[in-house]
Structure formats: structure tokens, C-alpha cells
N, C-alpha and C. Protein backbone atom coordinates (compact mmCIF):
# COMPACT_ATOMS: atom_id res chain seq x y z
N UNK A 1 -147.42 -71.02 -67.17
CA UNK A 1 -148.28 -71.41 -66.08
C UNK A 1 -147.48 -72.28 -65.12
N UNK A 2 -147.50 -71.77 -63.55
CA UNK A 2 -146.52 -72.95 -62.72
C UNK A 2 -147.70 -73.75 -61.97
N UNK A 3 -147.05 -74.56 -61.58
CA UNK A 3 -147.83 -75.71 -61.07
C UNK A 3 -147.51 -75.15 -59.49
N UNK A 4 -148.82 -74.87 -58.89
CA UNK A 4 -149.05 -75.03 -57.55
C UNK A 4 -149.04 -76.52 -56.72
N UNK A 5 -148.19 -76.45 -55.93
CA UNK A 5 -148.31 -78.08 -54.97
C UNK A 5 -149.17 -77.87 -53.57
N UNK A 6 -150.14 -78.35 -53.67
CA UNK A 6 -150.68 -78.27 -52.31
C UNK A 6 -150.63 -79.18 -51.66
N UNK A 7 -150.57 -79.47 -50.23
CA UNK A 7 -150.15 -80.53 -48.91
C UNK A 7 -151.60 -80.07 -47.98
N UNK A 8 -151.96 -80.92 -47.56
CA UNK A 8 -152.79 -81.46 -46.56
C UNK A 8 -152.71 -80.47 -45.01
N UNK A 9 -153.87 -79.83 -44.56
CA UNK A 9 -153.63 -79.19 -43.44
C UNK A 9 -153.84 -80.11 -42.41
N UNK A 10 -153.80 -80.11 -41.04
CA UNK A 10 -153.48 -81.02 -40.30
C UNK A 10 -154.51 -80.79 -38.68
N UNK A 11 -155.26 -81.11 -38.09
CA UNK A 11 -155.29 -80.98 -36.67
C UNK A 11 -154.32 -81.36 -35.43
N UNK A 12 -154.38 -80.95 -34.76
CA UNK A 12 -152.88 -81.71 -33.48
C UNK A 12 -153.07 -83.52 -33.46
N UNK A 13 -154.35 -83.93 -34.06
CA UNK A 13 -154.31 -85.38 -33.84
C UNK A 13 -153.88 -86.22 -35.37
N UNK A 14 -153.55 -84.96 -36.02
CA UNK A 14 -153.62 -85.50 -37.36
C UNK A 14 -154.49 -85.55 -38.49
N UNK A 15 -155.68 -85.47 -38.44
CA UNK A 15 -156.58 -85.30 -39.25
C UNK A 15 -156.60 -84.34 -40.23
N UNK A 16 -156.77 -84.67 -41.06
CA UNK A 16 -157.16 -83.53 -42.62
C UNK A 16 -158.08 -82.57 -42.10
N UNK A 17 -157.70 -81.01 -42.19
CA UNK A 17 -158.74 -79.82 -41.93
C UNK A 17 -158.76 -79.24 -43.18
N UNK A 18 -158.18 -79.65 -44.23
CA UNK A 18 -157.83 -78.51 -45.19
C UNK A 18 -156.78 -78.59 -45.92
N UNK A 19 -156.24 -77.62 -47.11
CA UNK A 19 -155.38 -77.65 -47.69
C UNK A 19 -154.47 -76.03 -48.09
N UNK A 20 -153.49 -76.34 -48.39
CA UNK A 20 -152.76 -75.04 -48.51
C UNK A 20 -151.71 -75.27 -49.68
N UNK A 21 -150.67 -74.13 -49.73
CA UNK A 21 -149.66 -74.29 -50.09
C UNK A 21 -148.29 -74.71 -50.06
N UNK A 22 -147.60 -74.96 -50.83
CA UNK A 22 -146.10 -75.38 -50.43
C UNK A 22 -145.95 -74.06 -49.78
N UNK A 23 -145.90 -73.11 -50.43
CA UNK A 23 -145.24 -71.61 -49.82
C UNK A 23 -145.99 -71.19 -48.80
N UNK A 24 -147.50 -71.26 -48.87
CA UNK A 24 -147.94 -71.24 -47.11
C UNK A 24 -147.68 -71.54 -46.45
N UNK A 25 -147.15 -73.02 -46.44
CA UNK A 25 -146.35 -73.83 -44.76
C UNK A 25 -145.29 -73.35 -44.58
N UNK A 26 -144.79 -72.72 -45.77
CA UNK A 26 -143.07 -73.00 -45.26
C UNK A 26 -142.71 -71.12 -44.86
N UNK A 27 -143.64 -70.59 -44.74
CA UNK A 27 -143.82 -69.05 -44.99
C UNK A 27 -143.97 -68.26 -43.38
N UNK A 28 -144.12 -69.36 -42.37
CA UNK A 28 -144.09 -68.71 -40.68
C UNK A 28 -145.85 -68.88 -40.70
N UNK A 29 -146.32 -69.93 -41.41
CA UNK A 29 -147.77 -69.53 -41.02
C UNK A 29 -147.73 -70.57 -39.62
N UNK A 30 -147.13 -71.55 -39.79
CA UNK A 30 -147.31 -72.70 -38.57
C UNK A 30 -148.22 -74.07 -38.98
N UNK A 31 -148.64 -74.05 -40.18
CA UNK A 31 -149.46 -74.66 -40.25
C UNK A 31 -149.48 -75.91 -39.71
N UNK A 32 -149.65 -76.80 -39.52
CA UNK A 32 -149.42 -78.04 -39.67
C UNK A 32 -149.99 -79.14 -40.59
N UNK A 33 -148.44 -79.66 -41.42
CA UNK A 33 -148.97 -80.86 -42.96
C UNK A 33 -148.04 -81.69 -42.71
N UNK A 34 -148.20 -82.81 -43.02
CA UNK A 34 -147.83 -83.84 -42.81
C UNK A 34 -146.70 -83.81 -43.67
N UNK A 35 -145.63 -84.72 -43.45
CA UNK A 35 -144.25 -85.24 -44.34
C UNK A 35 -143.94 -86.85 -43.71
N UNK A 36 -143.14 -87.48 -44.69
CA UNK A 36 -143.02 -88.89 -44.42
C UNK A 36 -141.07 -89.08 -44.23
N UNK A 37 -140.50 -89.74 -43.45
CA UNK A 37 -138.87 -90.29 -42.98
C UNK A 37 -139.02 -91.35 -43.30
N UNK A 38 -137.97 -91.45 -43.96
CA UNK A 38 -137.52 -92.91 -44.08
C UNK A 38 -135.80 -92.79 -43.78
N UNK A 39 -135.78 -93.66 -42.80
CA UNK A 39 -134.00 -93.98 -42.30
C UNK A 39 -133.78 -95.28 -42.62
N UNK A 40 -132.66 -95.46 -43.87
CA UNK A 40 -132.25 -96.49 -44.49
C UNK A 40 -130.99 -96.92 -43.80
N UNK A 41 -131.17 -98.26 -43.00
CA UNK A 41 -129.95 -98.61 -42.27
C UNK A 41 -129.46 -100.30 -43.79
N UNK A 42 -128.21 -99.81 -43.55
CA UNK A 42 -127.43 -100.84 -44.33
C UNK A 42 -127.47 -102.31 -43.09
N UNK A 43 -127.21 -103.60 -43.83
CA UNK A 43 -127.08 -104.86 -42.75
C UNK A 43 -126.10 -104.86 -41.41
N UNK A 44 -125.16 -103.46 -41.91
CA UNK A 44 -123.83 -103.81 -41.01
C UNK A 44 -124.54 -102.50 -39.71
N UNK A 45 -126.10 -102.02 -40.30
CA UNK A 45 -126.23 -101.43 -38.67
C UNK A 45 -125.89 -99.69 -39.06
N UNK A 46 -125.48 -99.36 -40.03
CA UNK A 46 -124.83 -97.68 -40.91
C UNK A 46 -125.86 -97.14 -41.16
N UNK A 47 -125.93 -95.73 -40.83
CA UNK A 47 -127.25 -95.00 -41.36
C UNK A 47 -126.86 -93.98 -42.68
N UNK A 48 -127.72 -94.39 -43.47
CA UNK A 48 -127.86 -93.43 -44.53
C UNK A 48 -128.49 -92.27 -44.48
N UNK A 49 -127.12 -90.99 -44.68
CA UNK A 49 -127.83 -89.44 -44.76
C UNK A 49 -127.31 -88.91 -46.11
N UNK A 50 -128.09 -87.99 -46.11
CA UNK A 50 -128.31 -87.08 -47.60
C UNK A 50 -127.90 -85.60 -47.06
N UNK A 51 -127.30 -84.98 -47.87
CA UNK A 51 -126.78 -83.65 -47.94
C UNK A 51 -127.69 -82.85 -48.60
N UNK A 52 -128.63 -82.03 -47.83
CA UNK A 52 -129.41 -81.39 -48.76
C UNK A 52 -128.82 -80.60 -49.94
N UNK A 53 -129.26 -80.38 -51.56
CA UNK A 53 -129.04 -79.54 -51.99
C UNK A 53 -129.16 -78.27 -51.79
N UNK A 54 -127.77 -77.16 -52.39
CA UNK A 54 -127.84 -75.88 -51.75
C UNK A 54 -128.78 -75.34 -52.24
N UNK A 55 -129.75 -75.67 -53.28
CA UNK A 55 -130.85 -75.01 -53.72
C UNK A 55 -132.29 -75.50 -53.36
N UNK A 56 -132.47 -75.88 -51.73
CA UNK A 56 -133.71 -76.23 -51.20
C UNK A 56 -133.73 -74.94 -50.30
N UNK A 57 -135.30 -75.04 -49.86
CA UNK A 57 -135.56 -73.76 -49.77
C UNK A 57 -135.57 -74.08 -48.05
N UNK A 58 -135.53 -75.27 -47.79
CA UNK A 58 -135.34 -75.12 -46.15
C UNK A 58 -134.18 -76.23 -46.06
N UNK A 59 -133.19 -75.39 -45.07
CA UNK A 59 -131.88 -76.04 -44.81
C UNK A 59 -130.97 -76.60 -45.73
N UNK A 60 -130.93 -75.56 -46.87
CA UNK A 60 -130.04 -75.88 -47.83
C UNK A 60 -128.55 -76.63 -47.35
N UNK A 61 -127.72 -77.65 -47.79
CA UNK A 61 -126.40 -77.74 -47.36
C UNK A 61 -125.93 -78.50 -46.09
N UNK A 62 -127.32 -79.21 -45.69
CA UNK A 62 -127.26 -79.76 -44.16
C UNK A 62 -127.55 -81.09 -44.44
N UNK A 63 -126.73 -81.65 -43.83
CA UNK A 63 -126.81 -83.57 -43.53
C UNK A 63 -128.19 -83.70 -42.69
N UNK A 64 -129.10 -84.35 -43.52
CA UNK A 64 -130.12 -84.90 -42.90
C UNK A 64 -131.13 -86.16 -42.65
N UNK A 65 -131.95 -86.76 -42.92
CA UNK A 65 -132.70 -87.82 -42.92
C UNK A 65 -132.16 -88.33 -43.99
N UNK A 66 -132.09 -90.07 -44.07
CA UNK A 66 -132.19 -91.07 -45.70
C UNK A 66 -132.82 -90.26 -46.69
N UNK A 67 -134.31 -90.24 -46.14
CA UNK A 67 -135.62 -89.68 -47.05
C UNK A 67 -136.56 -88.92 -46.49
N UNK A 68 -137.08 -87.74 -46.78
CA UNK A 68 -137.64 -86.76 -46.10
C UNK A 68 -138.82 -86.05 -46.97
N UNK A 69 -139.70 -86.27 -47.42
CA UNK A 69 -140.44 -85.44 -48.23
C UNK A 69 -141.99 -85.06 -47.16
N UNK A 70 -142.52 -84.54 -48.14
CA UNK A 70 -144.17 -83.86 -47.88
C UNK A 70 -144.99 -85.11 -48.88
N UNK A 71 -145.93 -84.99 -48.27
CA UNK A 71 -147.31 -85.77 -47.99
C UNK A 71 -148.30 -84.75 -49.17
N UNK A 72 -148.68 -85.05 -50.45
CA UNK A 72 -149.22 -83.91 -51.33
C UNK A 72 -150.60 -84.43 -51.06
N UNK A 73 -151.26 -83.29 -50.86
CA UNK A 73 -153.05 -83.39 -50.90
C UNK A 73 -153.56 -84.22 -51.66
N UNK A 74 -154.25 -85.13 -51.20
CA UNK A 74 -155.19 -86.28 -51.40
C UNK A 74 -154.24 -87.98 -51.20
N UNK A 75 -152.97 -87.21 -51.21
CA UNK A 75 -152.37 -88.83 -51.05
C UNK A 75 -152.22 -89.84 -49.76
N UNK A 76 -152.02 -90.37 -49.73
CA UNK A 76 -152.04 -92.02 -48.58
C UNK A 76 -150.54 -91.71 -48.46
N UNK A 77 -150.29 -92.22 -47.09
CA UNK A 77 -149.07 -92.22 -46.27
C UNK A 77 -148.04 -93.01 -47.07
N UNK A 78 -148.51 -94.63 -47.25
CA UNK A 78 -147.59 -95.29 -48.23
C UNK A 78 -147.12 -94.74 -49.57
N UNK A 79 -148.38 -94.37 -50.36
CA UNK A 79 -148.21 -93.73 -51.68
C UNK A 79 -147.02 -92.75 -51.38
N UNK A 80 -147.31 -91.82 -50.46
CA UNK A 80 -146.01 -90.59 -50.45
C UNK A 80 -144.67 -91.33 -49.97
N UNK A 81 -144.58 -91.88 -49.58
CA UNK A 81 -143.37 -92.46 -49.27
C UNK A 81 -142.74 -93.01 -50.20
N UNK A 82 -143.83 -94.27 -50.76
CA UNK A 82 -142.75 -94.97 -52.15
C UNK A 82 -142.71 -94.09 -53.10
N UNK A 83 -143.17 -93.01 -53.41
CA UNK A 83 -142.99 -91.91 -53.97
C UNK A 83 -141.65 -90.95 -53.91
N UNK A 84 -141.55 -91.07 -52.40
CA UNK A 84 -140.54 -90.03 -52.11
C UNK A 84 -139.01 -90.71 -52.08
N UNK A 85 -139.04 -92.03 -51.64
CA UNK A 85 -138.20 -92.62 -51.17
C UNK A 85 -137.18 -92.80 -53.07
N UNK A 86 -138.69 -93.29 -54.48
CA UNK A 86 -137.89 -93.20 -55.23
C UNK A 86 -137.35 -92.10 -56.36
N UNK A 87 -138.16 -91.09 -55.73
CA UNK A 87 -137.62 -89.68 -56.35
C UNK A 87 -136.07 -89.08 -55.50
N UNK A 88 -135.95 -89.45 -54.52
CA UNK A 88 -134.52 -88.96 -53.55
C UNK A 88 -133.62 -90.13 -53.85
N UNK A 89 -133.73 -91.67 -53.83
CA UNK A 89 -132.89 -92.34 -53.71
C UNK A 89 -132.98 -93.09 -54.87
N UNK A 90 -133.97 -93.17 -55.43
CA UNK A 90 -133.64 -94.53 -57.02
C UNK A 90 -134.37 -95.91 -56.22
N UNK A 91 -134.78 -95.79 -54.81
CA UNK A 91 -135.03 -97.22 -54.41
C UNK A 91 -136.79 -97.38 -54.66
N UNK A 92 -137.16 -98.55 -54.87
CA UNK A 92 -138.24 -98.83 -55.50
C UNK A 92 -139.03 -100.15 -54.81
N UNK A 93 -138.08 -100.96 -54.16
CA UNK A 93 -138.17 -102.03 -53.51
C UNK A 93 -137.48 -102.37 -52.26
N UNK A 94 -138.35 -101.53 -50.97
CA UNK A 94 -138.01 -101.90 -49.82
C UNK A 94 -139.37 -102.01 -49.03
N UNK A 95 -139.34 -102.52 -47.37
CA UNK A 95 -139.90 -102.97 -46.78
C UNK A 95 -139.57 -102.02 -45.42
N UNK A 96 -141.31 -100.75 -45.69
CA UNK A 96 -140.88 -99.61 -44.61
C UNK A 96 -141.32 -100.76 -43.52
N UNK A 97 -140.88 -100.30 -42.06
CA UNK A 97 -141.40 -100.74 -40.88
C UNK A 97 -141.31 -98.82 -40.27
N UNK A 98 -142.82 -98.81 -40.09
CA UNK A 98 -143.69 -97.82 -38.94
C UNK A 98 -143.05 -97.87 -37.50
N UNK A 99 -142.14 -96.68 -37.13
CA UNK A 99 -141.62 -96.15 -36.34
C UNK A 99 -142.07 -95.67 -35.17
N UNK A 100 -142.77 -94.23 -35.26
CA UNK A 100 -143.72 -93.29 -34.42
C UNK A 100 -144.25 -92.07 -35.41
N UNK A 101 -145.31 -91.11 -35.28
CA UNK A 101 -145.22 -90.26 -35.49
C UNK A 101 -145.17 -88.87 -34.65
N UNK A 102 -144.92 -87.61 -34.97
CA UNK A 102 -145.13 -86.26 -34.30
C UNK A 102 -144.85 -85.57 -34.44
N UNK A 103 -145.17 -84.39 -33.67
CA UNK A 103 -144.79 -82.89 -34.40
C UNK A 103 -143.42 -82.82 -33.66
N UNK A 104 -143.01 -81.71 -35.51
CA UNK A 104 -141.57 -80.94 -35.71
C UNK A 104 -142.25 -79.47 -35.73
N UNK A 105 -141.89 -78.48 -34.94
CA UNK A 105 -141.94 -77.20 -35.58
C UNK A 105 -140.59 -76.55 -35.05
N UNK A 106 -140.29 -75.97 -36.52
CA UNK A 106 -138.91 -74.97 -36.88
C UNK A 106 -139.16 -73.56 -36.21
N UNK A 107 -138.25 -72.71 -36.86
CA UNK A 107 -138.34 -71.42 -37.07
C UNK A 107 -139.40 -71.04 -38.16
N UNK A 108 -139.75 -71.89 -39.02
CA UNK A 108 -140.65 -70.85 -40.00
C UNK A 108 -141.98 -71.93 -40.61
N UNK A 109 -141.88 -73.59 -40.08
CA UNK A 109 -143.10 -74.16 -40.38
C UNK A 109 -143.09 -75.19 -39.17
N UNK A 110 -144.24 -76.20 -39.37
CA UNK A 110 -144.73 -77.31 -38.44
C UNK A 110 -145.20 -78.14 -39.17
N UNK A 111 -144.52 -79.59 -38.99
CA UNK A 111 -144.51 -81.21 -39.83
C UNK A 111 -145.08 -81.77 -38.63
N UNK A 112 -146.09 -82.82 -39.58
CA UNK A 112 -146.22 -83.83 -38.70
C UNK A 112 -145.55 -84.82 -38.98
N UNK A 113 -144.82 -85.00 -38.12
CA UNK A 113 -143.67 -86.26 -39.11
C UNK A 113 -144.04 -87.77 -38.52
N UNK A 114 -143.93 -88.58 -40.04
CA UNK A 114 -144.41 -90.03 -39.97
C UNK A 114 -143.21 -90.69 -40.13
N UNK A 115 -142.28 -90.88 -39.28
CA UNK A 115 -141.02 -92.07 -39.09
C UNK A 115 -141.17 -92.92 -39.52
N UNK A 116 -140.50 -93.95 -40.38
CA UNK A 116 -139.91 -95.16 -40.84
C UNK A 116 -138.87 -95.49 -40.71
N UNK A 117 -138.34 -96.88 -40.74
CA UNK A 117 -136.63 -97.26 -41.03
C UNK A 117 -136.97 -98.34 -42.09
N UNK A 118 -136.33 -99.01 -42.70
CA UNK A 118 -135.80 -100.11 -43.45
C UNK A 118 -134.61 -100.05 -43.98
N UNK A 119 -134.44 -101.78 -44.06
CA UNK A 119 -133.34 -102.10 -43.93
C UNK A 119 -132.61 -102.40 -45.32
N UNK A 120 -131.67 -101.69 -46.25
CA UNK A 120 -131.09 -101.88 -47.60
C UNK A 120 -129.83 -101.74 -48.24
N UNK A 121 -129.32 -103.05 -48.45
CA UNK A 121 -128.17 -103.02 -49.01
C UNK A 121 -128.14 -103.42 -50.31
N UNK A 122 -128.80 -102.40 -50.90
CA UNK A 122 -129.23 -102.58 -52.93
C UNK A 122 -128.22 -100.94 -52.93
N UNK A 123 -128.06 -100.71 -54.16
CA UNK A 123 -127.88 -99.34 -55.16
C UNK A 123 -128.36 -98.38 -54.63
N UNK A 124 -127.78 -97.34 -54.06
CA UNK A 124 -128.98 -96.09 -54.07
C UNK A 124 -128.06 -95.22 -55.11
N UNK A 125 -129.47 -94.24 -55.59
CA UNK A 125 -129.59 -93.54 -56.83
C UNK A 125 -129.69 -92.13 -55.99
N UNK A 126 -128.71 -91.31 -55.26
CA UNK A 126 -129.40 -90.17 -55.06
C UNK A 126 -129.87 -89.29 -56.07
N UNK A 127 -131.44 -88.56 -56.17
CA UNK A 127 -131.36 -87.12 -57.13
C UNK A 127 -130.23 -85.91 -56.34
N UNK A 128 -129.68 -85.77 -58.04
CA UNK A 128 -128.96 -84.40 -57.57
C UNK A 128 -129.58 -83.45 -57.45
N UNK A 129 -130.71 -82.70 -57.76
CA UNK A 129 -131.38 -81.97 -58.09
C UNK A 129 -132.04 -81.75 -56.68
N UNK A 130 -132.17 -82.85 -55.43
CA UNK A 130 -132.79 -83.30 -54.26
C UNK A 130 -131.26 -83.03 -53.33
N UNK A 131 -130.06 -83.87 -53.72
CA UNK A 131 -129.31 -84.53 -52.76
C UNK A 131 -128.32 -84.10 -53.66
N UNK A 132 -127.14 -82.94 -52.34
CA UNK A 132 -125.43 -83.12 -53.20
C UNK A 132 -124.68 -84.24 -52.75
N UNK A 133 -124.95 -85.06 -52.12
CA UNK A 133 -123.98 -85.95 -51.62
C UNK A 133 -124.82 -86.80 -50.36
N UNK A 134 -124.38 -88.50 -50.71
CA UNK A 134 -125.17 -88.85 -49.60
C UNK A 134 -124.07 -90.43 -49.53
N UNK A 135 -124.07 -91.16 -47.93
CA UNK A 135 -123.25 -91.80 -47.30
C UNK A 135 -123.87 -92.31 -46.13
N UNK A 136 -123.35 -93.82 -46.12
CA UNK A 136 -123.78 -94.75 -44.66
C UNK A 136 -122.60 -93.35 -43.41
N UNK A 137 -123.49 -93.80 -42.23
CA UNK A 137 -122.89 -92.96 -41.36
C UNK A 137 -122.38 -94.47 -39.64
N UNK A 138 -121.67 -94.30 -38.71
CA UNK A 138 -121.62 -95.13 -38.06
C UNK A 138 -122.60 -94.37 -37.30
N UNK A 139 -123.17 -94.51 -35.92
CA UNK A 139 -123.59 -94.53 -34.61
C UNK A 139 -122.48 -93.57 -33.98
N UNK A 140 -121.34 -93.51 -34.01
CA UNK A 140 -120.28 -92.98 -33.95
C UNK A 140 -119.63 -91.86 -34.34
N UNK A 141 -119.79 -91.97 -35.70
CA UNK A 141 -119.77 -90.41 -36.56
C UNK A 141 -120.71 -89.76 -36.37
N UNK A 142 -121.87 -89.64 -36.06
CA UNK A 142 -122.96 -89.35 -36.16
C UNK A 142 -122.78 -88.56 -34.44
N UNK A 143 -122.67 -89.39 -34.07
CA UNK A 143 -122.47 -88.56 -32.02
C UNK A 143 -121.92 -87.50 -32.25
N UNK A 144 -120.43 -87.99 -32.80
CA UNK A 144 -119.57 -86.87 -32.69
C UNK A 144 -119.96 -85.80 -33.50
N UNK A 145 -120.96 -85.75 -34.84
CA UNK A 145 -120.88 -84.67 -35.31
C UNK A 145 -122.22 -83.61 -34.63
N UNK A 146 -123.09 -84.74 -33.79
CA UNK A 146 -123.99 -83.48 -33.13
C UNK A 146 -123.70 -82.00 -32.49
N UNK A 147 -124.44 -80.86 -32.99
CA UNK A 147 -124.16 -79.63 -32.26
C UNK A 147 -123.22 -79.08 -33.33
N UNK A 148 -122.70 -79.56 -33.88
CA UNK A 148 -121.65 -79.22 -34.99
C UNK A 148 -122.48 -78.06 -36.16
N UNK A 149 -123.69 -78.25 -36.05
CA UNK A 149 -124.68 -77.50 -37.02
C UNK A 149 -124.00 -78.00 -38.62
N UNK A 150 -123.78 -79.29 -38.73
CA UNK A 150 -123.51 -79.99 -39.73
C UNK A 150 -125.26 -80.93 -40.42
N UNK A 151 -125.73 -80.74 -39.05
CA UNK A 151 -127.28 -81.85 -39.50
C UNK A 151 -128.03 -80.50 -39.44
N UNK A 152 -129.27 -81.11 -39.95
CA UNK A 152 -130.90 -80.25 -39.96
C UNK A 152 -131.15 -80.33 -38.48
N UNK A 153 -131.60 -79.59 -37.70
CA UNK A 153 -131.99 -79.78 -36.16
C UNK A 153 -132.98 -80.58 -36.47
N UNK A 154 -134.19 -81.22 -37.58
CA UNK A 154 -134.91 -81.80 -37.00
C UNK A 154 -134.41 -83.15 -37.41
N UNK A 155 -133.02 -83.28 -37.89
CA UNK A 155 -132.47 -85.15 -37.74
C UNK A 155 -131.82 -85.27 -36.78
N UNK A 156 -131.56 -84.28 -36.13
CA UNK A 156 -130.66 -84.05 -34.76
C UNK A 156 -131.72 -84.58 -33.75
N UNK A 157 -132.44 -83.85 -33.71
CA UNK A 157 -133.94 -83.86 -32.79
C UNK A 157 -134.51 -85.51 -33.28
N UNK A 158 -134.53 -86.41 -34.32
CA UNK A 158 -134.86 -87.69 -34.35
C UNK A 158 -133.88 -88.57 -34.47
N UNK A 159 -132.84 -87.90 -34.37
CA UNK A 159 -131.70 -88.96 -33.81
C UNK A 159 -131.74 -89.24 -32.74
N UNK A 160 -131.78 -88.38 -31.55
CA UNK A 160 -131.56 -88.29 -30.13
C UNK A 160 -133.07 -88.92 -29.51
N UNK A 161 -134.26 -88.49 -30.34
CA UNK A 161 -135.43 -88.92 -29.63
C UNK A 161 -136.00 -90.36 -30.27
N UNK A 162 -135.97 -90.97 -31.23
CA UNK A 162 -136.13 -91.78 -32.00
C UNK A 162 -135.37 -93.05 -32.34
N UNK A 163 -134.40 -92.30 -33.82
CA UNK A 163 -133.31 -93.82 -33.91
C UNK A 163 -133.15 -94.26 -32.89
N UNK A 164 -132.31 -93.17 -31.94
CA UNK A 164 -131.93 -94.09 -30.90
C UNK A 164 -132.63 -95.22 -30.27
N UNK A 165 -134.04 -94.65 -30.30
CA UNK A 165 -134.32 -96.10 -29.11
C UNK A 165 -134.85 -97.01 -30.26
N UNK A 166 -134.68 -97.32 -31.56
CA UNK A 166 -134.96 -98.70 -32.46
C UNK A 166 -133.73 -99.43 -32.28
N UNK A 167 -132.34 -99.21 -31.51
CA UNK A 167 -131.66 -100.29 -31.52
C UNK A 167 -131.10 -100.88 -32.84
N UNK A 168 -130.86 -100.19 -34.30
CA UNK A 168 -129.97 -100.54 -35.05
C UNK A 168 -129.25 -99.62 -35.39
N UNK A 169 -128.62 -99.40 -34.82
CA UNK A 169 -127.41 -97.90 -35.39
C UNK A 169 -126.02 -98.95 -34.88
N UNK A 170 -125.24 -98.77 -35.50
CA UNK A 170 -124.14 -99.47 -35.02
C UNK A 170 -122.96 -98.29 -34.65
């Protein structure tokens, strides 16, 4: 017997209409379900990205967000986050600060994405199973590697529209 994951359907303002599947959203329906970011900047101002594993089913192999998950049906914004933040990274004790939210749509689904940053210079624990490889980045490395099709277009797309204007990227 497999375990079905269902996520939260969405109106353009956000609101719960419903529920679906993991494989429905991610399948070209468009749906729109919510997911939660978290961008972990170190004290010296460095952003932490994660290398997706080659065995995710969207954008395998691509440098992307700190923390990036889905929002599972019936849960609270915080709940999914400290959830997600310590299933990808091992971290358990940080202090999100609320960013912006809005829509991402790809080639084959549509997030409503809920931005965070905080700030941590503890241990991170990446999952391998989540993450092949993950590293503080400068403000710098990060420019230069845009367009490179080294990132996910949608950390590309909240680098350029987002981090940037919070003013800690060094």
C-alpha cells in the first residue's frame, strides 16, 4: 500500500479550494498549492544553496533555494516550514522572518510561494536523500553563475526579484 501525499488547492488570493495530489500538481494540471522558502544567510551575509538530488522529480541536479518544500493538506504555514527546514537541513532552531509571498508557475506546475530568510551560523545537516551537496554562496558567485542553467529558474527568478531587495547578500 503507498502512501498518497496530498497538498492544498489554492485560489489566486490564496485560499484553500480543495485538495489534490502530489502527482496532480506536478503533472501540467496548473494547479495552484502552496510551498514554503527558507533562505539561510550565514552572519558574514553568504547564502545557503542546496543541490537538488538527481532523483527529484522536478529539477533534478540544480542549485537551488536553502529550503524549499510543499505545504501538505491541513497544515499551517509555520508547521510546514519547521517541518521542512528540519527534514532538508537538520536545523530545528531558527528564527524565520516573513519575506513576501507569490506565484511561481513552471513548465509543468504553479506554487504559491511563501518566502522566508533567517539568519544561521549553527551545523547544517543536509538530507541526502533531499540534497547532493549544499554550500554558503557570496552575492558574487551567485551573479556570475546566473543564466548558466546551473540554478532552478525559480531561485533565479527569487534571487533577482526578492533576495535582492532584503539587503543581506554579501
Amino acid at each position: 500500500m503507498s502512501f498518497l501525499e496530498y497538498f492544498p488547492l489554492l485560489n489566486d488570493a490564496g485560499e484553500v479550494i480543495g485538495k489534490a495530489t502530489r502527482k496532480e500538481c506536478h503533472s501540467g494540471t496548473f494547479w495552484l498549492h502552496p510551498v514554503v522558502h527558507l533562505h539561510v544567510f550565514n552572519s558574514k551575509g553568504e547564502l545557503y544553496l542546496q543541490k537538488r538530488a538527481i532523483n527529484k522529480d522536478i529539477q533534478p541536479g540544480k542549485w537551488d533555494t536553502s529550503v524549499g518544500g510543499h505545504v501538505d493538506y491541513g497544515e499551517e504555514l509555520p508547521e510546514a516550514l519547521k517541518r521542512e527546514v528540519s527534514e532538508e537541513l537538520g536545523i530545528t532552531t531558527f528564527e524565520p522572518n516573513f519575506i513576501k509571498s507569490y506565484k511561481f508557475v513552471s513548465n509543468q506546475e504553479a506554487e504559491y510561494v511563501n518566502c522566508f530568510f533567517a539568519i544561521y551560523d549553527g551545523i547544517i545537516h543536509p538530507d541526502p536523500l533531499e540534497i547532493s551537496e549544499g554550500r554558503f554562496w557570496t552575492k558574487n558567485e551567485i551573479e556570475a553563475a546566473l543564466g548558466t542553467e546551473i540554478f532552478t529558474p525559480n531561485f533565479e527568478q527569487e534571487f533577482l526579484n526578492v533576495i535582492l531587495n532584503i539587503d543581506l547578500l554579501q
